[in-house]
Every structure is written in structure tokens, then in C-alpha cells.
C-alpha atoms as a PDB file:
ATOM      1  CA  UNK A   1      66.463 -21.462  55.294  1.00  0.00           C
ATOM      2  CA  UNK A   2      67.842 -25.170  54.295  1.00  0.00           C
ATOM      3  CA  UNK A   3      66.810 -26.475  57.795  1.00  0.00           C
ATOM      4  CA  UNK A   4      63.394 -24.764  57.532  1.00  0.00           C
ATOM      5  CA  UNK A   5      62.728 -26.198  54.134  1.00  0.00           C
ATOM      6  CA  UNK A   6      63.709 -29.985  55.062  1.00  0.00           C
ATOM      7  CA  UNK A   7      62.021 -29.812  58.321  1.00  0.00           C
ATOM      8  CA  UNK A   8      58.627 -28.609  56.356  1.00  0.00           C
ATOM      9  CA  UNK A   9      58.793 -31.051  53.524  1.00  0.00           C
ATOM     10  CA  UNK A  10      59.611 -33.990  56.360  1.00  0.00           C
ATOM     11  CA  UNK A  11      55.612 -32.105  57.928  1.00  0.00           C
ATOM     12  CA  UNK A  12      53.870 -32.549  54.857  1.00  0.00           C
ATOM     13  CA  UNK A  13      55.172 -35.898  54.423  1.00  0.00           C
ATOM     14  CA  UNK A  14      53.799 -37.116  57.954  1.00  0.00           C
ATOM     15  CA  UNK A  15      50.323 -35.253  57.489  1.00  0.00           C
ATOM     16  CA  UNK A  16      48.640 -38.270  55.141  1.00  0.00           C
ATOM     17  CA  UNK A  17      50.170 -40.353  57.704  1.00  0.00           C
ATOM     18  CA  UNK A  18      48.545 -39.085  60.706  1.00  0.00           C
ATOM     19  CA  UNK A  19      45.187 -38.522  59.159  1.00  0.00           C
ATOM     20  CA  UNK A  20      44.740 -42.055  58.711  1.00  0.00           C
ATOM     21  CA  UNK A  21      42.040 -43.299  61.621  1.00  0.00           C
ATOM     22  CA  UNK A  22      43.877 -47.470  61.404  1.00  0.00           C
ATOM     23  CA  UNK A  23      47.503 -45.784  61.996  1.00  0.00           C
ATOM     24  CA  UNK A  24      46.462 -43.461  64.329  1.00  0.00           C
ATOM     25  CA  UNK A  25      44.574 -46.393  66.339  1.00  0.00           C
ATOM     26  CA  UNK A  26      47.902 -48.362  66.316  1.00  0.00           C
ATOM     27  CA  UNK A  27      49.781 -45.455  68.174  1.00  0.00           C
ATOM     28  CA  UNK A  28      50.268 -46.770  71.524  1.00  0.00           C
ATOM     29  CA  UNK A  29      50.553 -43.078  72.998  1.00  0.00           C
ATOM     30  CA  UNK A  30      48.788 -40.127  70.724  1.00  0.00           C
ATOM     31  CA  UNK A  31      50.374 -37.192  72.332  1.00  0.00           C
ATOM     32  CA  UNK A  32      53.733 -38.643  71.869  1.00  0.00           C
ATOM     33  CA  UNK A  33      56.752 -36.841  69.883  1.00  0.00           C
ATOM     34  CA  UNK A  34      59.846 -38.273  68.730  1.00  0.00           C
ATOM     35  CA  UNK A  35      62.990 -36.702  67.187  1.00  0.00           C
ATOM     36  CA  UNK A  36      65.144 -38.416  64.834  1.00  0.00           C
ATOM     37  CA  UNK A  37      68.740 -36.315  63.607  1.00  0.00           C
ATOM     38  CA  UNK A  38      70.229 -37.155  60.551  1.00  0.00           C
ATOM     39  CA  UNK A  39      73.680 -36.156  59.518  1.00  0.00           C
ATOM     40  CA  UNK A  40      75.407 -36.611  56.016  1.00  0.00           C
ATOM     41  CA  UNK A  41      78.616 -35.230  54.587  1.00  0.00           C
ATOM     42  CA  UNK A  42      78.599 -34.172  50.613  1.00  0.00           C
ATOM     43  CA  UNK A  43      81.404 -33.091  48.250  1.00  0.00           C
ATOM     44  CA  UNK A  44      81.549 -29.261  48.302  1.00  0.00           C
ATOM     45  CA  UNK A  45      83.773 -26.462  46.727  1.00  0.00           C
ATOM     46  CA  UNK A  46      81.588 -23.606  48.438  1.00  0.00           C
ATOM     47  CA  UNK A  47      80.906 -21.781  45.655  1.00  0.00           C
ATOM     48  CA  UNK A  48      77.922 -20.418  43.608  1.00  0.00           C
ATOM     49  CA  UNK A  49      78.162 -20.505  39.449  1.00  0.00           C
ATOM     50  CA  UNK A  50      75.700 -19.616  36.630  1.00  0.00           C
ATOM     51  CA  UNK A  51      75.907 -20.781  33.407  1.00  0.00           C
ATOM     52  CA  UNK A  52      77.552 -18.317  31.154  1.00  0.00           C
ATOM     53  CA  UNK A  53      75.425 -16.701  28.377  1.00  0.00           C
ATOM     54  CA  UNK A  54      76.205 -15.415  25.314  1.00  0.00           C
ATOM     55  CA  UNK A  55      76.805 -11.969  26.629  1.00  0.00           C
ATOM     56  CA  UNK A  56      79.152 -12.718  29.304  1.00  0.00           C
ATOM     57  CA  UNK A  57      81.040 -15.034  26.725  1.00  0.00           C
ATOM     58  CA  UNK A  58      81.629 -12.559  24.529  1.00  0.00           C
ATOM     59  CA  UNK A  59      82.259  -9.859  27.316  1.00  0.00           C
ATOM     60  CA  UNK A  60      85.277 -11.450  28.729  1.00  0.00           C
ATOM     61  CA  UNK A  61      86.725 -12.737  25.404  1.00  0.00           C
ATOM     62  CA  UNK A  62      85.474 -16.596  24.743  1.00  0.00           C
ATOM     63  CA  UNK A  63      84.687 -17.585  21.153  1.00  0.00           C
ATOM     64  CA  UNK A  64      81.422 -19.249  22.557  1.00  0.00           C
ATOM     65  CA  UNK A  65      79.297 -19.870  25.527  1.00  0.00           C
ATOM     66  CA  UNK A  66      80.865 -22.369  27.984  1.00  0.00           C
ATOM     67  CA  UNK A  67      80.998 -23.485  31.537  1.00  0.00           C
ATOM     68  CA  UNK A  68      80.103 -21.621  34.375  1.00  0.00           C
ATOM     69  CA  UNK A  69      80.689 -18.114  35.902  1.00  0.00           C
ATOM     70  CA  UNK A  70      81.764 -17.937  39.695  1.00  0.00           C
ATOM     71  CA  UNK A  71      79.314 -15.488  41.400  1.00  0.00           C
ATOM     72  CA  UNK A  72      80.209 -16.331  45.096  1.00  0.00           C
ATOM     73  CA  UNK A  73      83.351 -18.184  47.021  1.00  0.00           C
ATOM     74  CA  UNK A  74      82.492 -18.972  50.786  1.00  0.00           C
ATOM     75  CA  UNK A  75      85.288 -17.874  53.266  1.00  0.00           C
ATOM     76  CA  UNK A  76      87.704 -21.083  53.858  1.00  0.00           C
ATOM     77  CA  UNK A  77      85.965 -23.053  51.498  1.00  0.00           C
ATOM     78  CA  UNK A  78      87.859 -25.555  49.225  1.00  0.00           C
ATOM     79  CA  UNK A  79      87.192 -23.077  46.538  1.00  0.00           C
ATOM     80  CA  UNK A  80      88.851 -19.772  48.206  1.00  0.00           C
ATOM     81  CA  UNK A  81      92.190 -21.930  49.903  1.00  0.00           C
ATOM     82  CA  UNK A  82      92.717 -22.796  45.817  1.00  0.00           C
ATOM     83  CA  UNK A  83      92.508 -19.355  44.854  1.00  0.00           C
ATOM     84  CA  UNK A  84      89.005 -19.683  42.731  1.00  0.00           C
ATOM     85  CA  UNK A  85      87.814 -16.234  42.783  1.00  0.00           C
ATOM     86  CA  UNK A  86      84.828 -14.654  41.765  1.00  0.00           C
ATOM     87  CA  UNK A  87      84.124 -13.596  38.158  1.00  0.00           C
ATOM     88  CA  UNK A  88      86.202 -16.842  36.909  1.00  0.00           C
ATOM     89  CA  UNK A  89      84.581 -19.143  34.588  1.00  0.00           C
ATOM     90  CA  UNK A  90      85.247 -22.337  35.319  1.00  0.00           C
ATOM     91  CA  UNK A  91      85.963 -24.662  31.505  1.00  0.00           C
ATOM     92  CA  UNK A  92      86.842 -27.595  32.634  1.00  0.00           C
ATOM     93  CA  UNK A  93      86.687 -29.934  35.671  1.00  0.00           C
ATOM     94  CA  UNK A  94      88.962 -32.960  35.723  1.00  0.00           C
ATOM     95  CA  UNK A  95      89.755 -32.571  31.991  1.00  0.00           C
ATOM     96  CA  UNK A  96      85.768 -32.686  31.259  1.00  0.00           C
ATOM     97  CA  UNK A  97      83.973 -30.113  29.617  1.00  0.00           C
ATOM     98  CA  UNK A  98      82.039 -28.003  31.967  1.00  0.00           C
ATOM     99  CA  UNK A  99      78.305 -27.158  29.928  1.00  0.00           C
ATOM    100  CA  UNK A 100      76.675 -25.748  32.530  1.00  0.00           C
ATOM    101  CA  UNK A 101      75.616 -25.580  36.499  1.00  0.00           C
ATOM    102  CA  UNK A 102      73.529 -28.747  36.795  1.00  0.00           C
ATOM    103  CA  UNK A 103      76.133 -30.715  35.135  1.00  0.00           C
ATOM    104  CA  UNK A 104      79.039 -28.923  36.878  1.00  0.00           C
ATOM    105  CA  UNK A 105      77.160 -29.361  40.611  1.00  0.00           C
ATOM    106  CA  UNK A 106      77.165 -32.954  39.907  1.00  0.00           C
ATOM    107  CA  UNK A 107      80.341 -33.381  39.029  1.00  0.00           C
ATOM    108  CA  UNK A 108      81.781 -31.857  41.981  1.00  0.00           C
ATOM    109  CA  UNK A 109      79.046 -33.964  44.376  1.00  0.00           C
ATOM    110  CA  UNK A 110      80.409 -37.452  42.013  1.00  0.00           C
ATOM    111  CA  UNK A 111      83.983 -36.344  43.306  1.00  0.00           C
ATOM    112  CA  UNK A 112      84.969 -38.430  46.750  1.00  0.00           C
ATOM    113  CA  UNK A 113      85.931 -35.564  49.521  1.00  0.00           C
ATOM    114  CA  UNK A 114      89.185 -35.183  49.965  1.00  0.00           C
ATOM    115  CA  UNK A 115      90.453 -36.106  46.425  1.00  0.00           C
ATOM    116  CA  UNK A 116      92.018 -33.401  44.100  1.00  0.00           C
ATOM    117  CA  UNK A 117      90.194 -31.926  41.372  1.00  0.00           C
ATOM    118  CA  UNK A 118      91.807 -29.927  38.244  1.00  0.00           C
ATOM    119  CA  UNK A 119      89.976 -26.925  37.000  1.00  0.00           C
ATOM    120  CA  UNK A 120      90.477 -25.337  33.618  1.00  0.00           C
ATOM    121  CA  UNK A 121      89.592 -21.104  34.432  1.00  0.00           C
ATOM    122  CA  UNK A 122      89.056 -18.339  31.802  1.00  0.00           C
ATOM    123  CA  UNK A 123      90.295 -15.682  33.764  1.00  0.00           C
ATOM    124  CA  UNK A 124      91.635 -12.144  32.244  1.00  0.00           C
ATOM    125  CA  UNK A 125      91.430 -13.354  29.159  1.00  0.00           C
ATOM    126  CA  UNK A 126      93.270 -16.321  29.483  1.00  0.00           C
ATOM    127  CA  UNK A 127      92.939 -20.376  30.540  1.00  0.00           C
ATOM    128  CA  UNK A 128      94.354 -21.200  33.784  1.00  0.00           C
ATOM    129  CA  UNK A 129      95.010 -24.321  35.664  1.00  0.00           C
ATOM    130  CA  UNK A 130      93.833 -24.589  39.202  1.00  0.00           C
ATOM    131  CA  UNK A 131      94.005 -27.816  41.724  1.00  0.00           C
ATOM    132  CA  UNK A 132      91.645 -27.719  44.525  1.00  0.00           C
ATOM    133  CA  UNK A 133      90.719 -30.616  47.171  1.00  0.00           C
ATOM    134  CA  UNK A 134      87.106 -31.394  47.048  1.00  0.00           C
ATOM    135  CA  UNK A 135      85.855 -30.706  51.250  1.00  0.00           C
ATOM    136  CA  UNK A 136      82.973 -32.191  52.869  1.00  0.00           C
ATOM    137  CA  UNK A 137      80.085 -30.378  54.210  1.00  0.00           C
ATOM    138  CA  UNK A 138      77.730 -31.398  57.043  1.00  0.00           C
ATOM    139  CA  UNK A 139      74.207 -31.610  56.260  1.00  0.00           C
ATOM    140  CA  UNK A 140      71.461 -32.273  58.997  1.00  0.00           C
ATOM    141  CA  UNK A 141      68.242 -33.148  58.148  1.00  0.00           C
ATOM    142  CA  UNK A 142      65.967 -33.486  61.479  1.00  0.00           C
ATOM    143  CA  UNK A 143      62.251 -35.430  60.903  1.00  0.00           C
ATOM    144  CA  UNK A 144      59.602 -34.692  63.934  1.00  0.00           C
ATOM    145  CA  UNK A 145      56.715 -36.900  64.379  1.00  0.00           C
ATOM    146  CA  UNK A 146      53.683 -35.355  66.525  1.00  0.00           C
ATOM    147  CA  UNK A 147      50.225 -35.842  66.865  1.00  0.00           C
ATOM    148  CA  UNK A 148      48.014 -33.943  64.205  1.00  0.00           C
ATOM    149  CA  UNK A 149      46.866 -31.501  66.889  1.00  0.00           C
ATOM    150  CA  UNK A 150      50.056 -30.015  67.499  1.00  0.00           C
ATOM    151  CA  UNK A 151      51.316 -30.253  63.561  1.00  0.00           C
ATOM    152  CA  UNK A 152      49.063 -26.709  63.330  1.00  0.00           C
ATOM    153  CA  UNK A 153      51.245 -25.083  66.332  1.00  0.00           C
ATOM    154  CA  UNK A 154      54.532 -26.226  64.931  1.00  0.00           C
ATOM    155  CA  UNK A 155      53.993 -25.146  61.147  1.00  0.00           C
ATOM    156  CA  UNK A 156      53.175 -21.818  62.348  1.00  0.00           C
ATOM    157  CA  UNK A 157      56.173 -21.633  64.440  1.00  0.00           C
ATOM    158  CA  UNK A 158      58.154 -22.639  61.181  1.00  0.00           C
ATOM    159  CA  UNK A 159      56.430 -20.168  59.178  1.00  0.00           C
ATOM    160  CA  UNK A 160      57.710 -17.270  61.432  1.00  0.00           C
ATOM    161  CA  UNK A 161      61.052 -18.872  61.147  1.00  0.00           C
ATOM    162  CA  UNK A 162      61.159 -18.863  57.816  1.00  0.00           C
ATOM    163  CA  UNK A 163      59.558 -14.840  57.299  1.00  0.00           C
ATOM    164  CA  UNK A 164      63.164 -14.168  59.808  1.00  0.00           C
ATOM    165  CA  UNK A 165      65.375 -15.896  57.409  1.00  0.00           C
END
């Protein structure tokens, strides 16, 4: 679905583009396509958190809403080789107060792969300490340029990519 997504916004970004008649004069050959692949690596844990509500804070025991609740831990991620498991809440990061999952993503994207992170967990009703080494996941993003003719052919062909997913 990621792939989809960034190859359809990179689409909608070329359509002004190709609708204007002085750059489309200056193409040397209209019917041309070219393919440009771009890979970058980002801090990961591979796991999925919400923030914790009221509810949940009182449910497992916490005097007040705080951090964020692991829903999800990807198989051999950072997250599952340091024993994070789902259901923990994670307090702390680094010895900084976790509020919530924007500020917790970011924090973990700020991190340099491959350096050591310290998480405070509320886990069966108690804090825990938990070191994990911050991994590096690929990202491609891929940008097509066609002529306007074809743009109809290929954003039907993503469409039915994306109905699969």
C-alpha cells in the first residue's frame, strides 16, 4: 500500500506539469518515459503504539495517562530481538518522557540506526528497563514521468493495485 501511495502522490504531482503547453513544447520526445528509484534508510523499532487513554491507564494500574501502548511487534524487528512485546506501554525513551505516538515516532526516527536506546515499560504492573538497538529500514520511493496520454492508463492500473492491497 506504501509503494502505491508514493507512486500516486509522485502522479498528481507531474499532472500540472504536463498540462502546461511551453513545457510540453520543450520535451524533445513526447512519448518518452523515464524511471528514477530512490532508496533511503530510517530509524525503525518495527512496532505499532497508540497513545494510552484514560481507560487503559487505569486498566493496567498507572496513576495517569502516559506513553504509548504496543499494539503490534514485527517478526525480527529491533523491537521483538529486545523482548518489547505487545500490550507493553512504553514510559520512557532514553530517560524522556514518552506523551504520546507522534512524539514517540519521532523520537525513535531522531535516534541514529544502530545506536542503543533505553526504554522505561509498564508491564504487569510494574516499570521495566529494556535496551534495544535502533535498525534501519529501506524505503523506496520510485517517481515515473510519462506523457499525459498514458498518465490515464497507468492510474487505473494503480487503482486496481491498490483495491488488491
Amino acid at each position: 500500500m506504501f509503494r502505491t501511495y508514493s507512486l500516486a502522490a509522485s502522479l498528481i504531482a507531474m499532472v500540472p506539469i504536463a498540462s502546461v503547453p511551453s513545457l510540453a513544447a520543450q520535451s524533445q520526445a513526447p512519448r518518452a518515459k523515464a524511471v528514477s528509484v530512490f532508496s533511503a534508510s530510517r530509524s525503525y523499532l518495527g512496532i505499532g503504539v497508540v497513545d494510552v487513554s484514560d481507560e487503559k491507564a487505569k486498566a493496567v494500574g498507572l496513576k495517569e495517562p502516559q506513553g504509548v501502548e504496543v499494539t503490534a511487534v514485527s517478526e525480527d524487528s529491533p523491537a521483538s530481538k529486545a523482548g518489547i512485546s505487545r500490550g507493553d506501554i512504553i514510559l520512557e525513551y532514553n530517560s524522556q518522557r514518552v506523551e504520546g505516538g507522534a512524539q514517540f515516532v519521532r523520537m525513535v526516527q531522531e535516534t541514529p540506526v544502530g545506536r542503543k536506546a533505553e526504554l522505561q515499560l509498564w508491564r504487569n504492573g510494574g516499570k521495566q528497563t529494556i535496551t534495544a538497538v535502533i535498525g534501519a529500514r529501506t524505503e523506496r520511493q520510485m517517481t515515473i514521468a510519462v506523457h499525459f496520454d498514458d498518465l490515464k492508463n497507468l492510474v487505473r492500473a494503480l487503482r486496481a493495485g491498490r483495491e488488491r492491497d
